[in-house]
C-alpha atoms as a PDB file:
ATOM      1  CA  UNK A   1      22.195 -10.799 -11.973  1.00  0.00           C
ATOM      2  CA  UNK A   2      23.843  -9.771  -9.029  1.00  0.00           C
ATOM      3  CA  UNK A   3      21.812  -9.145  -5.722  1.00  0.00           C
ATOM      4  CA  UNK A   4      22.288  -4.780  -6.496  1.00  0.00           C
ATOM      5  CA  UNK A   5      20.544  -5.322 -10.199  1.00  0.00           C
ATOM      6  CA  UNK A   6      17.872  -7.167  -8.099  1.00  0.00           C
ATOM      7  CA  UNK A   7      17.393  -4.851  -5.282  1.00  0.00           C
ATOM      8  CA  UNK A   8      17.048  -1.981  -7.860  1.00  0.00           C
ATOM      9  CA  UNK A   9      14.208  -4.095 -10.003  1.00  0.00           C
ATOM     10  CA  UNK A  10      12.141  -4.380  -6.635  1.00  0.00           C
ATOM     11  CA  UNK A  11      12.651  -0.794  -5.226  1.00  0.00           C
ATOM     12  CA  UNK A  12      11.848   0.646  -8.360  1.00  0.00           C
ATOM     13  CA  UNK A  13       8.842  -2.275  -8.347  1.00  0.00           C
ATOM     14  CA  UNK A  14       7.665  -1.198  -4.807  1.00  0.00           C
ATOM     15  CA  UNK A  15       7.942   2.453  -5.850  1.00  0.00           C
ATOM     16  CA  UNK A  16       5.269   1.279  -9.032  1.00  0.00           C
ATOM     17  CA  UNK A  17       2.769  -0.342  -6.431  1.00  0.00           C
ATOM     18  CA  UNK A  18       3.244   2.010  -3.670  1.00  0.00           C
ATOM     19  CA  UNK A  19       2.508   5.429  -6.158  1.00  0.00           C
ATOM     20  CA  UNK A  20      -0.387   3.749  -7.654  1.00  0.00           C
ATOM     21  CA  UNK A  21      -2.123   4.474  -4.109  1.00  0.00           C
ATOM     22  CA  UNK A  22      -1.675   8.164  -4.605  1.00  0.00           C
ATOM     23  CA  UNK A  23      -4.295   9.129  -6.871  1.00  0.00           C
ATOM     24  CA  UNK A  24      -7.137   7.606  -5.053  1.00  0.00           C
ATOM     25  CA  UNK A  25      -6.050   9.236  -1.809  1.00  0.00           C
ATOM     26  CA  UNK A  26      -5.851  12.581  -3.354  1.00  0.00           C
ATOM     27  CA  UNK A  27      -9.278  11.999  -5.054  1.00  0.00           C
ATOM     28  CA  UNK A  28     -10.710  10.813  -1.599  1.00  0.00           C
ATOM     29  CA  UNK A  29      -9.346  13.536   0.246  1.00  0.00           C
ATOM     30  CA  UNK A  30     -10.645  16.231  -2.345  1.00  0.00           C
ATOM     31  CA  UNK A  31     -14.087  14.776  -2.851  1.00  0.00           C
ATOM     32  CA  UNK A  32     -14.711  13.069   0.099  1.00  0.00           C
ATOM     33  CA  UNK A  33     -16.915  10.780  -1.396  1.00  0.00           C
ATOM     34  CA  UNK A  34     -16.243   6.481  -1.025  1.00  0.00           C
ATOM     35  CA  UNK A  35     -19.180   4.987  -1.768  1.00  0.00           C
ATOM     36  CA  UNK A  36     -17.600   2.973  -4.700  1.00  0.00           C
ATOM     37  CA  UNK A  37     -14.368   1.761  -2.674  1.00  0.00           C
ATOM     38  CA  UNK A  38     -15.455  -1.568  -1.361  1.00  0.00           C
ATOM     39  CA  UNK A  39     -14.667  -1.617   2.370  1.00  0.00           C
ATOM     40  CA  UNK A  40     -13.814  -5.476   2.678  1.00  0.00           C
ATOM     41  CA  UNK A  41     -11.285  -5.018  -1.034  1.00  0.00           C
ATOM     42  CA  UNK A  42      -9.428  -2.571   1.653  1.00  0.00           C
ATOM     43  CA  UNK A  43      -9.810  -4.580   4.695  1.00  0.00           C
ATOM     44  CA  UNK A  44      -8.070  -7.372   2.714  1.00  0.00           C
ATOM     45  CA  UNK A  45      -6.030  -5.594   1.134  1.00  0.00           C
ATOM     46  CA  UNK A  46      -4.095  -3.660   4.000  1.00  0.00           C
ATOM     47  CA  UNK A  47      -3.855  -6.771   6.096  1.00  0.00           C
ATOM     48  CA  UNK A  48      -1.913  -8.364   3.198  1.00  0.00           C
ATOM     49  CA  UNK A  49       0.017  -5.352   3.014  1.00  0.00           C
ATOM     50  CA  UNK A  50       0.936  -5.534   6.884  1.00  0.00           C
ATOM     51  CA  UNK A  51       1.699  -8.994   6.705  1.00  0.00           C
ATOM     52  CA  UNK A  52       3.894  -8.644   3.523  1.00  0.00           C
ATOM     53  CA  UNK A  53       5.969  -5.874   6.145  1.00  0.00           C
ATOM     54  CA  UNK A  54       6.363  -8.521   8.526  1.00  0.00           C
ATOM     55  CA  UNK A  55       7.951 -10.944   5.844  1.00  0.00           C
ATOM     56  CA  UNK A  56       9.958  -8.888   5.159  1.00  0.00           C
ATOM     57  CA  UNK A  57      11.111  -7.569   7.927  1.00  0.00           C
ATOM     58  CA  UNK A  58      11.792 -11.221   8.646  1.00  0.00           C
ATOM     59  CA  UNK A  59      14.093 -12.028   5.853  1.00  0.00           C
ATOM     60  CA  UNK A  60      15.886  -8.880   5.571  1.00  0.00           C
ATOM     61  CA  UNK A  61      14.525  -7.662   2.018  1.00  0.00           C
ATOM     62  CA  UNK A  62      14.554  -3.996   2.411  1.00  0.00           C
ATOM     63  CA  UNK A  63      12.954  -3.376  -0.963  1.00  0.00           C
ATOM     64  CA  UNK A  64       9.578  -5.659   0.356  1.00  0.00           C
ATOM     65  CA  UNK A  65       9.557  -4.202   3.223  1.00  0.00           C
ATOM     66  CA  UNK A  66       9.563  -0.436   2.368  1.00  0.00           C
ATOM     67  CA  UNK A  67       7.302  -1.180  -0.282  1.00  0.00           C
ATOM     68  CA  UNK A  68       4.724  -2.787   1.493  1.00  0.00           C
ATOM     69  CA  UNK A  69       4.961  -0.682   4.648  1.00  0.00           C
ATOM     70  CA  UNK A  70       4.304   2.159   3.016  1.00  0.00           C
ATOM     71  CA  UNK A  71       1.831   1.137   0.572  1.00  0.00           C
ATOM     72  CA  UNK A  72       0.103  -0.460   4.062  1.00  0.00           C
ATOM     73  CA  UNK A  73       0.193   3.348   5.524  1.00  0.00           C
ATOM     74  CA  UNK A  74      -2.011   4.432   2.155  1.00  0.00           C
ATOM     75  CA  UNK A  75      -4.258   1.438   1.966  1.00  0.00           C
ATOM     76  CA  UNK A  76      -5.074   1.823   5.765  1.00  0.00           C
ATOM     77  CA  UNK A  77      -5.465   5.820   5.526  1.00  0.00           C
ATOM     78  CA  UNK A  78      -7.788   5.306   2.553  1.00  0.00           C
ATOM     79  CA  UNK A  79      -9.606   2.393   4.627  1.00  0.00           C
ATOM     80  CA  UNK A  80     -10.118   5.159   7.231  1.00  0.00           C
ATOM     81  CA  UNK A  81     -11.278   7.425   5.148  1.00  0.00           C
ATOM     82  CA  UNK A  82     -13.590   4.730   3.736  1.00  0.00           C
ATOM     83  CA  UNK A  83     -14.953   4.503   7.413  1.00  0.00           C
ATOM     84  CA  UNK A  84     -15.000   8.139   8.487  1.00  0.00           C
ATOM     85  CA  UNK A  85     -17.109   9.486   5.318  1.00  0.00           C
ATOM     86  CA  UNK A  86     -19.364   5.881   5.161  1.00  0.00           C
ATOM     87  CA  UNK A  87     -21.260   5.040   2.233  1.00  0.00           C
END
């Protein structure tokens, strides 16, 4: 494979990850209800996330690091919201 054919597989990977986020933000916005997200799943989760935008920042792989900085953005909004409306 040559290194376009792999860029494309984890763009259109990150793109898979990062959309998933999208339906549980809309549904949090619209109901504002979070009593079944688990606030340390999130916590976890988005530091992950920010750390998997420094790696890749570090070795130049544009597809991890779009990816995962975005998907970071949605996990952290959602972990606000997850603190703003409480249990």
């Amino acid at each position: 494979m040559d290194i376009n054919s792999i860029a494309i597989i984890g763009l259109v990977a990150g793109t898979c990850t990062t959309l998933s986020f999208f339906p549980q933000v809309i549904k949090t916005i619209k109901t504002k209800k979070t009593k079944d997200l688990s606030l340390s799943m999130y916590i976890i989760l988005a530091t992950g996330l920010f750390l998997w935008t420094i790696y890749g920042f570090l070795i130049h792989a544009f597809p991890v690091l779009l990816a995962n900085s975005i998907s970071f953005v949605l996990a952290a909004f959602i972990l606000f919201l997850k603190i703003k409306y409480g249990e």
